[in-house]
Protein backbone atom coordinates (compact mmCIF):
# COMPACT_ATOMS: atom_id res chain seq x y z
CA UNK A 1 65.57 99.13 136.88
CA UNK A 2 67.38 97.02 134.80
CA UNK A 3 65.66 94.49 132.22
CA UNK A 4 66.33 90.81 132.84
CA UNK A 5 69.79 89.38 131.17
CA UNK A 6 70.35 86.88 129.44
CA UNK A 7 72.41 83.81 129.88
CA UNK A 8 75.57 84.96 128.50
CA UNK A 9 74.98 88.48 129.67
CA UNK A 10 74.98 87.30 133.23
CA UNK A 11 77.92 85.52 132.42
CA UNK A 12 79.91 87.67 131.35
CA UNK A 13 79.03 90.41 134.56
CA UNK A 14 80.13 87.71 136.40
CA UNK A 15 83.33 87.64 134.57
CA UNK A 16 83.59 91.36 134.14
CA UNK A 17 83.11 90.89 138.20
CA UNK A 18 86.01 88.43 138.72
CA UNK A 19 88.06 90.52 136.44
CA UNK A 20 87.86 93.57 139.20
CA UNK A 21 88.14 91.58 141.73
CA UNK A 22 91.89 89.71 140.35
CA UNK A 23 92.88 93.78 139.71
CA UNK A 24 91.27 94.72 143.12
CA UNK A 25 93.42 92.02 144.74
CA UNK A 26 96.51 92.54 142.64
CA UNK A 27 96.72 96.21 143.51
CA UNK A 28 96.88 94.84 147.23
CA UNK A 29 99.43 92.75 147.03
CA UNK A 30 101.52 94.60 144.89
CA UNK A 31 100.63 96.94 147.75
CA UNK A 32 102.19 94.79 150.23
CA UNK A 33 104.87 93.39 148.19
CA UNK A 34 106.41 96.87 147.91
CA UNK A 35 105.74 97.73 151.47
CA UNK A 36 107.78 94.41 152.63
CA UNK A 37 110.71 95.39 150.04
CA UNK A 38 110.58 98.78 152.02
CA UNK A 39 111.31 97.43 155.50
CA UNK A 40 113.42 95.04 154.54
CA UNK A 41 115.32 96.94 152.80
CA UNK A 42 115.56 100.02 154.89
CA UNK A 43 114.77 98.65 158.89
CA UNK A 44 116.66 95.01 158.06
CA UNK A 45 118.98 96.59 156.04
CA UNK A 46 118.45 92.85 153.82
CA UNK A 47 116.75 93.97 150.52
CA UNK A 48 115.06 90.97 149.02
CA UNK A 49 115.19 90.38 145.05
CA UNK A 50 112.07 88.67 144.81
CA UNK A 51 110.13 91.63 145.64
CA UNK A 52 110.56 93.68 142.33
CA UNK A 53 109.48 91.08 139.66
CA UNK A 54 106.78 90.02 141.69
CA UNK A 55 105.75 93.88 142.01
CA UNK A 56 105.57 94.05 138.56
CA UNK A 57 103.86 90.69 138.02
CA UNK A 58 101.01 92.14 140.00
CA UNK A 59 100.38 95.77 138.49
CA UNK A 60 100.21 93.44 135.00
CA UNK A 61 97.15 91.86 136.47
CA UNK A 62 95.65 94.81 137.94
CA UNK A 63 96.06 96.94 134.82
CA UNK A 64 95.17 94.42 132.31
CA UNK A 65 92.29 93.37 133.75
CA UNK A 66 90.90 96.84 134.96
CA UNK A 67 91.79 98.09 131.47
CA UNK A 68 89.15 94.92 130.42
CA UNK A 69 86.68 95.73 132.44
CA UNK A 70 87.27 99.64 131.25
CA UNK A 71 86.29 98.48 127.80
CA UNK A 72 83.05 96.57 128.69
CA UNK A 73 82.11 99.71 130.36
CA UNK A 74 83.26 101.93 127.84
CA UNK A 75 85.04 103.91 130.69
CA UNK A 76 88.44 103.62 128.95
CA UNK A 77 89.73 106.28 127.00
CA UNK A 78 87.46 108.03 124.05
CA UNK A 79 87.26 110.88 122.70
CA UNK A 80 83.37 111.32 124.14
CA UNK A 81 82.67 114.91 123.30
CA UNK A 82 83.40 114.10 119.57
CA UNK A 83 81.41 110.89 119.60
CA UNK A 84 78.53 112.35 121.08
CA UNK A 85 78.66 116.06 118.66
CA UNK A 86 78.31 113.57 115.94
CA UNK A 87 74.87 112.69 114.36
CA UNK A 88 73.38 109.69 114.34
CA UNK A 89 74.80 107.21 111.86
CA UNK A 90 78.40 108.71 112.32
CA UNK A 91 77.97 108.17 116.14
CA UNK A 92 77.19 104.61 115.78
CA UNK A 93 79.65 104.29 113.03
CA UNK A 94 82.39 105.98 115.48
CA UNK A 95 81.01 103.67 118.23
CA UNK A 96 81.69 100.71 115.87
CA UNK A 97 85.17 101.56 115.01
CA UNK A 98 85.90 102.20 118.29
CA UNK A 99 84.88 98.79 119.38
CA UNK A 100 86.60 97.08 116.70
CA UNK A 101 89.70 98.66 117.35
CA UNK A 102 89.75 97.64 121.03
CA UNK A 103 88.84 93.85 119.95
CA UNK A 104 91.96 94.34 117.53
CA UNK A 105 94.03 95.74 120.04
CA UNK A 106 93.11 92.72 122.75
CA UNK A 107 93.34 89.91 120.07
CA UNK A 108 97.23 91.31 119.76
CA UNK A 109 97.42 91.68 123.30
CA UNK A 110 96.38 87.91 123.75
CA UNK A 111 98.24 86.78 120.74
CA UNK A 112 101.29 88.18 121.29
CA UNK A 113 101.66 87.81 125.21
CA UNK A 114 100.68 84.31 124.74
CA UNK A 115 103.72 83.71 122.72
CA UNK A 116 105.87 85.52 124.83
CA UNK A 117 104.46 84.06 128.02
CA UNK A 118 104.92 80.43 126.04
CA UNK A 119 108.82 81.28 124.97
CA UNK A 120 109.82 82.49 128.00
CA UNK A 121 108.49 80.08 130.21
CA UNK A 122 111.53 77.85 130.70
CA UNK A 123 113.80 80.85 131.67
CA UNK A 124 113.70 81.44 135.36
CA UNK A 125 112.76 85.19 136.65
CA UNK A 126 115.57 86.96 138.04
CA UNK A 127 115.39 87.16 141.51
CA UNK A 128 112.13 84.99 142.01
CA UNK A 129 111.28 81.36 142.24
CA UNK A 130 109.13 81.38 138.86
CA UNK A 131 109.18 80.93 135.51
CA UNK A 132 109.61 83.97 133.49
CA UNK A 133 106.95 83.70 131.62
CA UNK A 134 104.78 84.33 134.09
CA UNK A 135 105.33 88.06 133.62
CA UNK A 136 103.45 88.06 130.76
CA UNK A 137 99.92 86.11 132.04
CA UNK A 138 98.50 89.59 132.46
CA UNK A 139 99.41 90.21 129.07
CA UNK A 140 97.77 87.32 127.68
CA UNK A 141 94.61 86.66 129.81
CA UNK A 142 93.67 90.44 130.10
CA UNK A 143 93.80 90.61 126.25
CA UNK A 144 91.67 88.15 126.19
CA UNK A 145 89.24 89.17 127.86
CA UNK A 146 89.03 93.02 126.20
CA UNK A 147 88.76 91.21 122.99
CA UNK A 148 85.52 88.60 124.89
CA UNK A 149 84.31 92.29 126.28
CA UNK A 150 85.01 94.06 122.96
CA UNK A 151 82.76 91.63 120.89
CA UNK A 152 80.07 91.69 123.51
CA UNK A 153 80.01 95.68 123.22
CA UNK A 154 79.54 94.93 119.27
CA UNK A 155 77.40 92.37 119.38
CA UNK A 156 75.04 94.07 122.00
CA UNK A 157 75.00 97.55 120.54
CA UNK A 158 74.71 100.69 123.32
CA UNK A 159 74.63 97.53 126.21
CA UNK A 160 75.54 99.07 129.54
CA UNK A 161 75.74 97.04 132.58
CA UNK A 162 74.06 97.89 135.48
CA UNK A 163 75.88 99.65 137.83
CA UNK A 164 76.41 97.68 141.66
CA UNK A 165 74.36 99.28 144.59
């Protein structure tokens, strides 16, 4: 049984919920998207443009924010066994580092997508009706939030969600 949360924790499982559910739904159109360019191309024989950069717009989403939601769960990629041979205060010191370095990597991530998303927003996308910037929202808002999930993990210590029935 899990102990009661407070009212940022619940906030941020609720945002650590939307974030899976934008990737969940991103998968599935990028699902479709590539299943449309598929017929068209090959039973229409009329291969639409719009279908790769909006492809790719959607596995942005679904990687960035699963890749979030992999680092409030600490599911993302570790070296475990060596974290957990390690004795105590080297363990938490490992744990720390580790943290820090995610929150570092999404404060770049945001940073740096948010300028590129900003400069390129005037261009248009080739072969779509949007702004090029728009490829790099995933970028941007899925840095964002690893570097919101990152802090939580070092603010709350060994804080592990509890796991959906």
């Amino acid at each position: 049984m899990s102990e009661p949360r407070s009212g940022g924790g619940r906030l941020l499982d609720h945002l650590a919920t939307a974030a899976m559910i934008v990737a969940a739904v991103a998968l599935v159109v990028m699902t479709l998207v590539q299943a449309w360019q598929v017929f068209a191309r090959y039973v229409l024989n009329d291969s639409p443009g719009w279908t790769e950069p909006v492809a790719l717009l959607f596995m942005s989403l679904a990687v960035m924010f699963g890749s979030a939601v992999a680092v409030r769960r600490e599911t993302h990629f570790a070296f475990l066994t060596l974290r957990d041979a390690l004795p105590g205060p080297l363990n938490t010191l490992s744990r720390v580092i580790s943290r820090l370095i995610a929150a570092a990597a999404g404060a770049a991530l945001m940073i740096l997508g948010g300028q590129l998303m900003i400069d390129e927003w005037a261009v248009p996308l080739a072969g779509a009706q949007l702004p090029s910037g728009v490829k790099f929202i995933g970028l941007c808002f899925g840095g964002a939030l690893i570097l919101v999930f990152a802090i939580e993990r070092l603010l709350t210590g060994d804080y592990v969600p509890a796991q959906e029935d």
